[in-house]
PDB file of N, CA and C in Angstrom:
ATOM      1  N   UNK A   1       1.800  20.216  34.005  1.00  0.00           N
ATOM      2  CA  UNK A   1       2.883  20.238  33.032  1.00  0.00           C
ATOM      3  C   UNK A   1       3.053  18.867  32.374  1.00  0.00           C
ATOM      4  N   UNK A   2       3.023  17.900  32.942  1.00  0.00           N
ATOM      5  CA  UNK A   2       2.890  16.518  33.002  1.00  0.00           C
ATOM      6  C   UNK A   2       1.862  16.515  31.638  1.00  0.00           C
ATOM      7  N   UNK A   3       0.502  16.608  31.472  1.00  0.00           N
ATOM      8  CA  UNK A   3      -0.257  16.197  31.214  1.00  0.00           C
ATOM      9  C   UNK A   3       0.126  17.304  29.727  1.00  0.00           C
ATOM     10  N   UNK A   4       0.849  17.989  29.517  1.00  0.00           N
ATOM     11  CA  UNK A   4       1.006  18.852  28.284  1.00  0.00           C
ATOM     12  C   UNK A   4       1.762  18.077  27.236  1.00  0.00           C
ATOM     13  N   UNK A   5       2.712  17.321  28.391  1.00  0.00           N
ATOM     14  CA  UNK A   5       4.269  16.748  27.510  1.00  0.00           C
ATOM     15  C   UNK A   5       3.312  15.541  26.980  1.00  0.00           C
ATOM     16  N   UNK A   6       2.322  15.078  27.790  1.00  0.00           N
ATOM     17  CA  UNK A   6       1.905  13.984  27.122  1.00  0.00           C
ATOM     18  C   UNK A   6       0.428  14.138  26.151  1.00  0.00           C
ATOM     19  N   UNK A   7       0.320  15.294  25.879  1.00  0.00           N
ATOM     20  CA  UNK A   7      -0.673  15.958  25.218  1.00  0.00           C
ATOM     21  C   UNK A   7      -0.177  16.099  23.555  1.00  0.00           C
ATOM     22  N   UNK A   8       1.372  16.597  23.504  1.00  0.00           N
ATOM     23  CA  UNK A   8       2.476  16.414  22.637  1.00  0.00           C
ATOM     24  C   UNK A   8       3.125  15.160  22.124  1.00  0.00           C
ATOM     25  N   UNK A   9       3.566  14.777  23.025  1.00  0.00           N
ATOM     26  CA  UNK A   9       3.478  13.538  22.657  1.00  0.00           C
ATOM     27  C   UNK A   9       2.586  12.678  21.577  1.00  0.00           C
ATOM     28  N   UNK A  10       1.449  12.601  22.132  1.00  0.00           N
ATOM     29  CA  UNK A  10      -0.200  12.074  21.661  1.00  0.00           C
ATOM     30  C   UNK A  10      -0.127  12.735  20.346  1.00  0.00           C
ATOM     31  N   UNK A  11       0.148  14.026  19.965  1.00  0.00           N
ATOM     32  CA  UNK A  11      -0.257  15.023  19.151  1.00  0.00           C
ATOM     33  C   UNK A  11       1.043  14.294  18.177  1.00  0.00           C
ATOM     34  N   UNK A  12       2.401  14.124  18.372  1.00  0.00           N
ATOM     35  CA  UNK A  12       3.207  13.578  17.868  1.00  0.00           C
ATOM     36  C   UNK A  12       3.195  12.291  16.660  1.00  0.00           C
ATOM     37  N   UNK A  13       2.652  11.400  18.158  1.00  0.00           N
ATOM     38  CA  UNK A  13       2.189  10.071  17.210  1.00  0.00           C
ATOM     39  C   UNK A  13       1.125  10.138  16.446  1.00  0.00           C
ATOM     40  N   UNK A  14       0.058  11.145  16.577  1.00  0.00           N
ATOM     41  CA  UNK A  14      -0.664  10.893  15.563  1.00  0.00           C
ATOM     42  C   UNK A  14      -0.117  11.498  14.078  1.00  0.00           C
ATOM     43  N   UNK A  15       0.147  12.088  14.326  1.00  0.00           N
ATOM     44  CA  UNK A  15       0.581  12.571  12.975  1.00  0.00           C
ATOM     45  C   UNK A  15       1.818  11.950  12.421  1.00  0.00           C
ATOM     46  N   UNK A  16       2.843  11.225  12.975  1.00  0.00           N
ATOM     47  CA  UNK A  16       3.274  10.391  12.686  1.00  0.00           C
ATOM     48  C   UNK A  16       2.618   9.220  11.798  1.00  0.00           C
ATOM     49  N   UNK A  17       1.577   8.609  12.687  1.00  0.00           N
ATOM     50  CA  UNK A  17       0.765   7.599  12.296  1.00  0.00           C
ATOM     51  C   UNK A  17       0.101   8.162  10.915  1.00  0.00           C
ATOM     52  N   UNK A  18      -0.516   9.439  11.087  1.00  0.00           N
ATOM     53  CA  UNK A  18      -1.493   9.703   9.790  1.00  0.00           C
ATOM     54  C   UNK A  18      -0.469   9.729   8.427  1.00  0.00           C
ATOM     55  N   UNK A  19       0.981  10.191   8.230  1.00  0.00           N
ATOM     56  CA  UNK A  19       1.901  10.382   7.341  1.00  0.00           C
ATOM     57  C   UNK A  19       2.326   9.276   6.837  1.00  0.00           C
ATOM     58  N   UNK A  20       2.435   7.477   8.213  1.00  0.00           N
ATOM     59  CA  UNK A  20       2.174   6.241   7.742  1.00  0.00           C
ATOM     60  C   UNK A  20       1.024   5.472   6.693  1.00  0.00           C
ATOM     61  N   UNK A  21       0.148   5.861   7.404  1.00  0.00           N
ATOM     62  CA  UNK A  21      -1.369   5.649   6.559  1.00  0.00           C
ATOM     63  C   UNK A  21      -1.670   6.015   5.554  1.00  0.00           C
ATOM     64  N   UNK A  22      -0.771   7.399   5.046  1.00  0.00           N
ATOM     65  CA  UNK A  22      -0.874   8.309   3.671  1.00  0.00           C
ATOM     66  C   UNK A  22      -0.420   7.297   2.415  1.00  0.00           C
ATOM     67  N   UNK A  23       0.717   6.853   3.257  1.00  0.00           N
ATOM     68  CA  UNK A  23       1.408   6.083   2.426  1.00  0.00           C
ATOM     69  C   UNK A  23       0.799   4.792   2.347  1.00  0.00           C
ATOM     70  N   UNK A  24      -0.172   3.967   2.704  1.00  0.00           N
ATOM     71  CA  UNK A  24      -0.549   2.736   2.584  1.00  0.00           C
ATOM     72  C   UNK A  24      -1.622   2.623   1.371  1.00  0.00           C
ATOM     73  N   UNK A  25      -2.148   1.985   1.026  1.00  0.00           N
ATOM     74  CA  UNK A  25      -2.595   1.654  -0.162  1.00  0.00           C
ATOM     75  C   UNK A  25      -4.059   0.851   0.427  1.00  0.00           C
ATOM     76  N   UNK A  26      -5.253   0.707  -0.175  1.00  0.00           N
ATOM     77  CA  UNK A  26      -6.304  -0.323  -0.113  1.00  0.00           C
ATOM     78  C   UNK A  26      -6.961  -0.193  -1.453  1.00  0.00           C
ATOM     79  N   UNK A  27      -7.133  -1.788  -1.349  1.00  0.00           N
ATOM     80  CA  UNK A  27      -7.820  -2.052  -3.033  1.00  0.00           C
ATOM     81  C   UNK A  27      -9.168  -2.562  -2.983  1.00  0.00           C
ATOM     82  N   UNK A  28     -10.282  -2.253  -3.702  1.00  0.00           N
ATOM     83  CA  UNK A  28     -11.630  -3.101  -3.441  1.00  0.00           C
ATOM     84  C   UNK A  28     -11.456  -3.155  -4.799  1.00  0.00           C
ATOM     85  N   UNK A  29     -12.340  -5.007  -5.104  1.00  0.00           N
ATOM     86  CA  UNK A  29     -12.203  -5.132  -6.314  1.00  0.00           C
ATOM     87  C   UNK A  29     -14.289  -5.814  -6.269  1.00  0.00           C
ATOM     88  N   UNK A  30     -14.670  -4.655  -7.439  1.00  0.00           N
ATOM     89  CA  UNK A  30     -16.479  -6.094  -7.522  1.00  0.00           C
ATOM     90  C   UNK A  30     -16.418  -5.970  -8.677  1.00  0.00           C
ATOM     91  N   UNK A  31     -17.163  -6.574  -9.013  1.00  0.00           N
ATOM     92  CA  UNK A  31     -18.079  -7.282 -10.577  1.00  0.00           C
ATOM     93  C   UNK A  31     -17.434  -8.650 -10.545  1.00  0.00           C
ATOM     94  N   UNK A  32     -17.076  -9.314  -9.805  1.00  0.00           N
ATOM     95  CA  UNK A  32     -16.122 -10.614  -9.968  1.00  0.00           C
ATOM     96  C   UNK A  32     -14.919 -10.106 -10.763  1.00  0.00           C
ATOM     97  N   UNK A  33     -14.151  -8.899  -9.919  1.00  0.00           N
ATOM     98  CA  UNK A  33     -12.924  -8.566 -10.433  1.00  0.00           C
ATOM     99  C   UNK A  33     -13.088  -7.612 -12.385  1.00  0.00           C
ATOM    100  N   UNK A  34     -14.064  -7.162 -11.750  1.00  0.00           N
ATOM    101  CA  UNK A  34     -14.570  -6.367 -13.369  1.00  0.00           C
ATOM    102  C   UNK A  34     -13.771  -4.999 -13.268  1.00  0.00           C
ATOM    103  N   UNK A  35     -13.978  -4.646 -11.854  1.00  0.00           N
ATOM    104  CA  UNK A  35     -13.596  -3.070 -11.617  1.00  0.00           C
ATOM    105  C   UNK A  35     -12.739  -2.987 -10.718  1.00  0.00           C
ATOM    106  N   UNK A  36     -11.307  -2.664 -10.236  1.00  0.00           N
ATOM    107  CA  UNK A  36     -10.686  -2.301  -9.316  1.00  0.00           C
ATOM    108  C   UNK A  36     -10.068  -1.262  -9.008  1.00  0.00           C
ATOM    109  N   UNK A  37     -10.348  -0.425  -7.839  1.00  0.00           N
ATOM    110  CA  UNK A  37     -10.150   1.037  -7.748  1.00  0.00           C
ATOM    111  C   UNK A  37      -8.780   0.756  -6.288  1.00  0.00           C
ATOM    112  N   UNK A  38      -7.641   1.126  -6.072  1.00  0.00           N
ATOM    113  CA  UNK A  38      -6.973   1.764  -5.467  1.00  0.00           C
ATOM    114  C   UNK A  38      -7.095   3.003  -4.846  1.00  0.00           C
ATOM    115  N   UNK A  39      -7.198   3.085  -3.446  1.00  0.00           N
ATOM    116  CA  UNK A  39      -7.325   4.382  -2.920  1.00  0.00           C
ATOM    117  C   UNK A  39      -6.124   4.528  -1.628  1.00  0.00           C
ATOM    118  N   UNK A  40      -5.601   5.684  -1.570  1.00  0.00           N
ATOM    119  CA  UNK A  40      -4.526   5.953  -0.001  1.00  0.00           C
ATOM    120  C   UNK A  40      -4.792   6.143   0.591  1.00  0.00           C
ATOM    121  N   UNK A  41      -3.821   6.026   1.451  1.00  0.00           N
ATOM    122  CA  UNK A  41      -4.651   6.481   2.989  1.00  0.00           C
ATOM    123  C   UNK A  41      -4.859   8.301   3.672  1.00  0.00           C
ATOM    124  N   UNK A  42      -4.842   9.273   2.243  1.00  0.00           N
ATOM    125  CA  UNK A  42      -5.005  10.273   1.723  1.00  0.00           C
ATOM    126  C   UNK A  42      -6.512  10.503   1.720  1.00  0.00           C
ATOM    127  N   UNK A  43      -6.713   8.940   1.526  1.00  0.00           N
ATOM    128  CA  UNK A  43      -8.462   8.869   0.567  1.00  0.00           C
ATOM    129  C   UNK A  43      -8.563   9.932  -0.788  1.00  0.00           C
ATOM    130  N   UNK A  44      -7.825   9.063  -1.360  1.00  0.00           N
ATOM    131  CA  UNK A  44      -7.450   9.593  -2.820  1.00  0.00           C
ATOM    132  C   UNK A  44      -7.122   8.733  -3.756  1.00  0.00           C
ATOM    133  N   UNK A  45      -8.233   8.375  -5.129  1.00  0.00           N
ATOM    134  CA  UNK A  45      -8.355   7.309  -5.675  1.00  0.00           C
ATOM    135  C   UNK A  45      -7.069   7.479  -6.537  1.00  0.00           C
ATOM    136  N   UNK A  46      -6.279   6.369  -6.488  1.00  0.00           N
ATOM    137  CA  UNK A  46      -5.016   6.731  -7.377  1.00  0.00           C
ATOM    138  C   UNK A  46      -4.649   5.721  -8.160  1.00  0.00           C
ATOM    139  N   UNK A  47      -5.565   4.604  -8.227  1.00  0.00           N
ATOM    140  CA  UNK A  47      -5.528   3.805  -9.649  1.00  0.00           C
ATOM    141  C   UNK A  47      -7.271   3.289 -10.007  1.00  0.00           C
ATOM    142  N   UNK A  48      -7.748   3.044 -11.492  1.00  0.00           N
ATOM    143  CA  UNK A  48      -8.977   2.378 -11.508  1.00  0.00           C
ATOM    144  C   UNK A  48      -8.449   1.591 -12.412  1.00  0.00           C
ATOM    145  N   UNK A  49      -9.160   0.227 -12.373  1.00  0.00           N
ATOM    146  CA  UNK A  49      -8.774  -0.681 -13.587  1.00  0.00           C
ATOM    147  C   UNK A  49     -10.140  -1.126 -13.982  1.00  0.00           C
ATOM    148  N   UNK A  50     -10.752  -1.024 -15.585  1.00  0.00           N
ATOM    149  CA  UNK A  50     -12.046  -1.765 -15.844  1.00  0.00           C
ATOM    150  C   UNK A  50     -11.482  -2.860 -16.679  1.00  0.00           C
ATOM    151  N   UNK A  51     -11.777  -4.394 -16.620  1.00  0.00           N
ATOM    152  CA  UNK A  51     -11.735  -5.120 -17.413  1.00  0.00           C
ATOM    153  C   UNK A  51     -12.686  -4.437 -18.872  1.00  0.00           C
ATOM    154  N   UNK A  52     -12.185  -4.951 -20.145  1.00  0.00           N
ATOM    155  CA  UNK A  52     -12.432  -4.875 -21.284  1.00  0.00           C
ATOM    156  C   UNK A  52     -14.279  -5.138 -21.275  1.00  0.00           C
ATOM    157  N   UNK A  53     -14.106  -6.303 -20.825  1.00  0.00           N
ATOM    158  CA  UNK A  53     -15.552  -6.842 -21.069  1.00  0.00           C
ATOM    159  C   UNK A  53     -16.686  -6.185 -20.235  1.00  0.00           C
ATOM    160  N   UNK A  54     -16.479  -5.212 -19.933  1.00  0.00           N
ATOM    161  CA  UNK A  54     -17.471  -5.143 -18.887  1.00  0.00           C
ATOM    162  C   UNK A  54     -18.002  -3.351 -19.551  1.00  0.00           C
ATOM    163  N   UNK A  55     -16.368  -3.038 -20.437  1.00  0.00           N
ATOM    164  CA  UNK A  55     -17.400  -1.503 -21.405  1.00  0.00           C
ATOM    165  C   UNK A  55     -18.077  -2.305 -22.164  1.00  0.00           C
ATOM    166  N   UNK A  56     -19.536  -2.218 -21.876  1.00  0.00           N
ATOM    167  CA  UNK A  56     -20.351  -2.004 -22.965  1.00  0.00           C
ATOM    168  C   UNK A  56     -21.271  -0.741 -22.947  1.00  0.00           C
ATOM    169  N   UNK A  57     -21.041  -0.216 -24.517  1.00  0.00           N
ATOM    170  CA  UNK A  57     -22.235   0.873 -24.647  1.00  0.00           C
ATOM    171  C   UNK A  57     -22.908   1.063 -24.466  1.00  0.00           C
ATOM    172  N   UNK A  58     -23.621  -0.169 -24.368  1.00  0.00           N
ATOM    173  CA  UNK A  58     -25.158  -0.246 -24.113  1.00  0.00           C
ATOM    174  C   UNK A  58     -25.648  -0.581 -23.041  1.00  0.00           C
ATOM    175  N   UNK A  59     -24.559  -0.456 -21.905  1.00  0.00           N
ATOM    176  CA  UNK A  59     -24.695  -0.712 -20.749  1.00  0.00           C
ATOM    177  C   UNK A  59     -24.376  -0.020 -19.915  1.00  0.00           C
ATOM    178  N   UNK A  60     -24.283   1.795 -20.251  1.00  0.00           N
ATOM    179  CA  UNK A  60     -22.675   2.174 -19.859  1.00  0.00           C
ATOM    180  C   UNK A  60     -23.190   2.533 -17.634  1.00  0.00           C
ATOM    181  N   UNK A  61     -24.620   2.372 -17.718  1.00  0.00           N
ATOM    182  CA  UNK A  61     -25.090   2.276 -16.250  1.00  0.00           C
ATOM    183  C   UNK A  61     -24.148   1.069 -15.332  1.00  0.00           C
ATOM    184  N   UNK A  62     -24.307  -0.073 -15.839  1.00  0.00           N
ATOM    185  CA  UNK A  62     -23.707  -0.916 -15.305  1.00  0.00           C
ATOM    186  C   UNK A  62     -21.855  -0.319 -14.316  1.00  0.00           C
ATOM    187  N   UNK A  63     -21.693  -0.048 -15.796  1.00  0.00           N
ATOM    188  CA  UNK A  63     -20.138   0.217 -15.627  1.00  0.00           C
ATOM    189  C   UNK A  63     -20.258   1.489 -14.647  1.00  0.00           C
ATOM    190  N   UNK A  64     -20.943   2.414 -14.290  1.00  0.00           N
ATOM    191  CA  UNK A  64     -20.759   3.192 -13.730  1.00  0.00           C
ATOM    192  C   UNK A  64     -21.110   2.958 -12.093  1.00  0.00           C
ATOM    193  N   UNK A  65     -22.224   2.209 -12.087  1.00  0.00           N
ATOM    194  CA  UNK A  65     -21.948   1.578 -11.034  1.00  0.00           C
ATOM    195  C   UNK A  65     -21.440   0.552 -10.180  1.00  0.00           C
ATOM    196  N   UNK A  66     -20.349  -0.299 -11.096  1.00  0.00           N
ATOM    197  CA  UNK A  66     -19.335  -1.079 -10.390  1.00  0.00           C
ATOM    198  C   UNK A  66     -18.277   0.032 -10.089  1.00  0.00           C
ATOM    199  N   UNK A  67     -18.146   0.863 -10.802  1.00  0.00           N
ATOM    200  CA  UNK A  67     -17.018   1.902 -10.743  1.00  0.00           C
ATOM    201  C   UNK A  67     -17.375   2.861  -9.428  1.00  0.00           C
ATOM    202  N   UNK A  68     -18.652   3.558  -9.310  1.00  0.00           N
ATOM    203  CA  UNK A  68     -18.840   4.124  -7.758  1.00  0.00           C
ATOM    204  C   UNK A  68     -18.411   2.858  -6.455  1.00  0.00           C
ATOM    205  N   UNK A  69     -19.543   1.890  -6.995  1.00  0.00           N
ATOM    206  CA  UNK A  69     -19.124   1.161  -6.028  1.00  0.00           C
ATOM    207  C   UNK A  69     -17.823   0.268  -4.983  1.00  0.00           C
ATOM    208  N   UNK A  70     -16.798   0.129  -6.103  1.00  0.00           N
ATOM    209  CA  UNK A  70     -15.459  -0.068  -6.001  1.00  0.00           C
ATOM    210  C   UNK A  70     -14.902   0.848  -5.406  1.00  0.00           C
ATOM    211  N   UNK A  71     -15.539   2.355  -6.203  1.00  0.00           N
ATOM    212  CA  UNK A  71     -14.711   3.439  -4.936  1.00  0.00           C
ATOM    213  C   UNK A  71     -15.048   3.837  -3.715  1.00  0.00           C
ATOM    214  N   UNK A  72     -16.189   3.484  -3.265  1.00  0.00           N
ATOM    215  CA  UNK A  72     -16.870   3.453  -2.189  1.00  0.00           C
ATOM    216  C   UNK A  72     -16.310   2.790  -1.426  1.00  0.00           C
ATOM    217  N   UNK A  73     -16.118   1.537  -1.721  1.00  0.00           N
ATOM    218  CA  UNK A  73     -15.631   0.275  -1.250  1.00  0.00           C
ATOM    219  C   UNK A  73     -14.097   0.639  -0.829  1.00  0.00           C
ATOM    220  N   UNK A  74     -13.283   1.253  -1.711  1.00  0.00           N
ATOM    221  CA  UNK A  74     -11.751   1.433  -1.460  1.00  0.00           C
ATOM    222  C   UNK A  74     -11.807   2.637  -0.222  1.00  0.00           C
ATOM    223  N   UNK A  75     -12.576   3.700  -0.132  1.00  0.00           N
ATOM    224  CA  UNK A  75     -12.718   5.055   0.492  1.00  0.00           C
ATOM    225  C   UNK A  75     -13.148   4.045   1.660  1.00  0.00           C
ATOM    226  N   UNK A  76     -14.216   3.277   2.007  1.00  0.00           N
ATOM    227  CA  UNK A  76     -14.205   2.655   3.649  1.00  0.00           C
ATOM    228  C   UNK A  76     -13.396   1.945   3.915  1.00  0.00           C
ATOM    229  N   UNK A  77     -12.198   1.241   3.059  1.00  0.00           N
ATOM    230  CA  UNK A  77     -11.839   0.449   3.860  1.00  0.00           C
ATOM    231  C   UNK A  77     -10.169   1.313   4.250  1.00  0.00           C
ATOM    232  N   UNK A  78      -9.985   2.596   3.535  1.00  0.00           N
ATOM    233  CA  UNK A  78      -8.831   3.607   3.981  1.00  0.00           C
ATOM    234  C   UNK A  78      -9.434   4.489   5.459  1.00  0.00           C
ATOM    235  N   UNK A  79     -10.939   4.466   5.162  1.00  0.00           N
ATOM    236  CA  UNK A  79     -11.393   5.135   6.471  1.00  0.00           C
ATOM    237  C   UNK A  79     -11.006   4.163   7.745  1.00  0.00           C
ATOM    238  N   UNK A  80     -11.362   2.813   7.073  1.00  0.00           N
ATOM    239  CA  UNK A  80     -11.506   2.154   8.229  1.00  0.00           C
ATOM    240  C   UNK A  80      -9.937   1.299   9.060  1.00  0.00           C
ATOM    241  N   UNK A  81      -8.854   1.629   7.630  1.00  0.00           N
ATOM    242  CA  UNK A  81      -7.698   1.652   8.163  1.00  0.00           C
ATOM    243  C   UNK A  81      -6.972   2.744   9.270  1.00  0.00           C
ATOM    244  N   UNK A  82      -7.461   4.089   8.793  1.00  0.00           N
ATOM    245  CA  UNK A  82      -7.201   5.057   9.695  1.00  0.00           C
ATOM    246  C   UNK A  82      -7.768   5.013  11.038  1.00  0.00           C
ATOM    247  N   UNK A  83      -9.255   4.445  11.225  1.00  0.00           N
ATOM    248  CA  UNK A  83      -9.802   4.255  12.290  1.00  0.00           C
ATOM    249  C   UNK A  83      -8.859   3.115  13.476  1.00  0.00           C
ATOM    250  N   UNK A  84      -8.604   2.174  12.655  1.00  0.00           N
ATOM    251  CA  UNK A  84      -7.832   1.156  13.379  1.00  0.00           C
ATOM    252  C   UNK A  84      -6.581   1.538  14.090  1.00  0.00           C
ATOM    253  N   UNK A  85      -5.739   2.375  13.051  1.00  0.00           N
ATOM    254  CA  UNK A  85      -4.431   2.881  13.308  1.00  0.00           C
ATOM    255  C   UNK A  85      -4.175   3.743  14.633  1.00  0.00           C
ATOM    256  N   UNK A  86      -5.712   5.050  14.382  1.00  0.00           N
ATOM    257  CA  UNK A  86      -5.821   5.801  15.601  1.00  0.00           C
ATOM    258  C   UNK A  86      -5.556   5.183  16.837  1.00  0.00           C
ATOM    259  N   UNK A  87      -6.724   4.248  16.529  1.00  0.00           N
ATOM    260  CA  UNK A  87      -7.482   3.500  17.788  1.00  0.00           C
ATOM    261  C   UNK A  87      -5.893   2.604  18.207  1.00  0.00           C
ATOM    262  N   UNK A  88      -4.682   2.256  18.243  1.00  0.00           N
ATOM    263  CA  UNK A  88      -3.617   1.633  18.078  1.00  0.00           C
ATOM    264  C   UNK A  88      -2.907   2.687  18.906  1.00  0.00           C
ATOM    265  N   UNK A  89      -2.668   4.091  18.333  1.00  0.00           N
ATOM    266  CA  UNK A  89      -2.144   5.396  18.881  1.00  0.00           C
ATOM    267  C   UNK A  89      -2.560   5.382  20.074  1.00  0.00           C
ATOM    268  N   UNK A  90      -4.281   5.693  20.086  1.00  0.00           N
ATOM    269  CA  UNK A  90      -4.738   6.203  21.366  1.00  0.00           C
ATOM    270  C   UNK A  90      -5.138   5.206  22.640  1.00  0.00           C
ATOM    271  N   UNK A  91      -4.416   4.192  22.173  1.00  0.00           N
ATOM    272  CA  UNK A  91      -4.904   2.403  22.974  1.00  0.00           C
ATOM    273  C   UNK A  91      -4.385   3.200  24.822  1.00  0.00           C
ATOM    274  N   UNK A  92      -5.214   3.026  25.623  1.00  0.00           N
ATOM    275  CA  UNK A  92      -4.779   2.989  26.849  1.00  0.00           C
ATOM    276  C   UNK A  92      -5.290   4.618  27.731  1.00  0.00           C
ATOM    277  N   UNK A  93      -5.628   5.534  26.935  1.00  0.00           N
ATOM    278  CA  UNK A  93      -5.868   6.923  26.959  1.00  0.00           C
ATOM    279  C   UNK A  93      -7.209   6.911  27.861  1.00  0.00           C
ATOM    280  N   UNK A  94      -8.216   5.619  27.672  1.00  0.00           N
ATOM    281  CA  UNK A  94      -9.393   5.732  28.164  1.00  0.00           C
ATOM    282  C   UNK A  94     -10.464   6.941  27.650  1.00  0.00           C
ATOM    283  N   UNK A  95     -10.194   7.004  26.333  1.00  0.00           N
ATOM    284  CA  UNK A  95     -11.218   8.080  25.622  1.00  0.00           C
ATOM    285  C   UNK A  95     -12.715   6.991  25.016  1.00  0.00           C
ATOM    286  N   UNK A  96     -13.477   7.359  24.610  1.00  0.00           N
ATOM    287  CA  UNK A  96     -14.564   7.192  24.234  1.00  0.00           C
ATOM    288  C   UNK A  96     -14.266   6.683  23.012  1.00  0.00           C
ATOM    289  N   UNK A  97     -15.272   5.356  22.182  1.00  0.00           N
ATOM    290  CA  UNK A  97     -14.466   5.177  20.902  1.00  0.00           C
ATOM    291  C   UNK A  97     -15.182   6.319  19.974  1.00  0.00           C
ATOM    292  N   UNK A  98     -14.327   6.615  19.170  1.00  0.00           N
ATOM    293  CA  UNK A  98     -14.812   7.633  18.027  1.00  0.00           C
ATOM    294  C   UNK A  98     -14.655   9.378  18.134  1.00  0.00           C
ATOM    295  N   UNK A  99     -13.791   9.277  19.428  1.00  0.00           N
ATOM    296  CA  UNK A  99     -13.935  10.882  19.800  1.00  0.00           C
ATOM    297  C   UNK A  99     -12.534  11.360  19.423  1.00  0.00           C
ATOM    298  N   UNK A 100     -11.804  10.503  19.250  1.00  0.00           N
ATOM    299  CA  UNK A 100     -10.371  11.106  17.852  1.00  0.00           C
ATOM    300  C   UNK A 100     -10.777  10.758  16.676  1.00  0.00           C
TER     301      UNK A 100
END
């Protein structure tokens, strides 16, 4: 019975924690600040910014890949906030890392 309440518990804080994290924000910025994408802790891109100088037409490859890459960049580092947060929740449980 013991081991249920604290099964609930566990089940509690995480989702607590994940509804915290929803709400947090991470920004990756490359091209020397050319491209900056905002993503939540949703992992849901919810701002992009391109500096002016960096549309060019005749380049439009470039721009598309500072733009993946920025979001790439914002999507690991919300993964890797959630990872931390868990790992914070489940501190002391003696689970395996990576198995929440």
């Amino acid at each position: 019975m013991n081991m249920l309440k604290q099964a609930q518990k566990m089940q509690e804080k995480i989702a607590r924690m994940q509804e915290e994290v929803a709400n947090k924000t991470c920004e990756a910025t490359v091209g020397g600040g050319m491209v900056s994408v905002v993503a939540n802790g949703k992992n849901e891109i919810i701002s992009i910014k391109i500096a002016p100088e960096v549309v060019d037409p005749d380049d439009i490859d470039m721009l598309q890949d500072l733009v993946i890459s920025a979001i790439n960049e914002a999507l690991r580092k919300t993964t890797a906030l959630m990872a931390e947060e868990m790992q914070k929740v489940t501190k002391g449980l003696g689970l395996p890392p990576g198995l929440i």
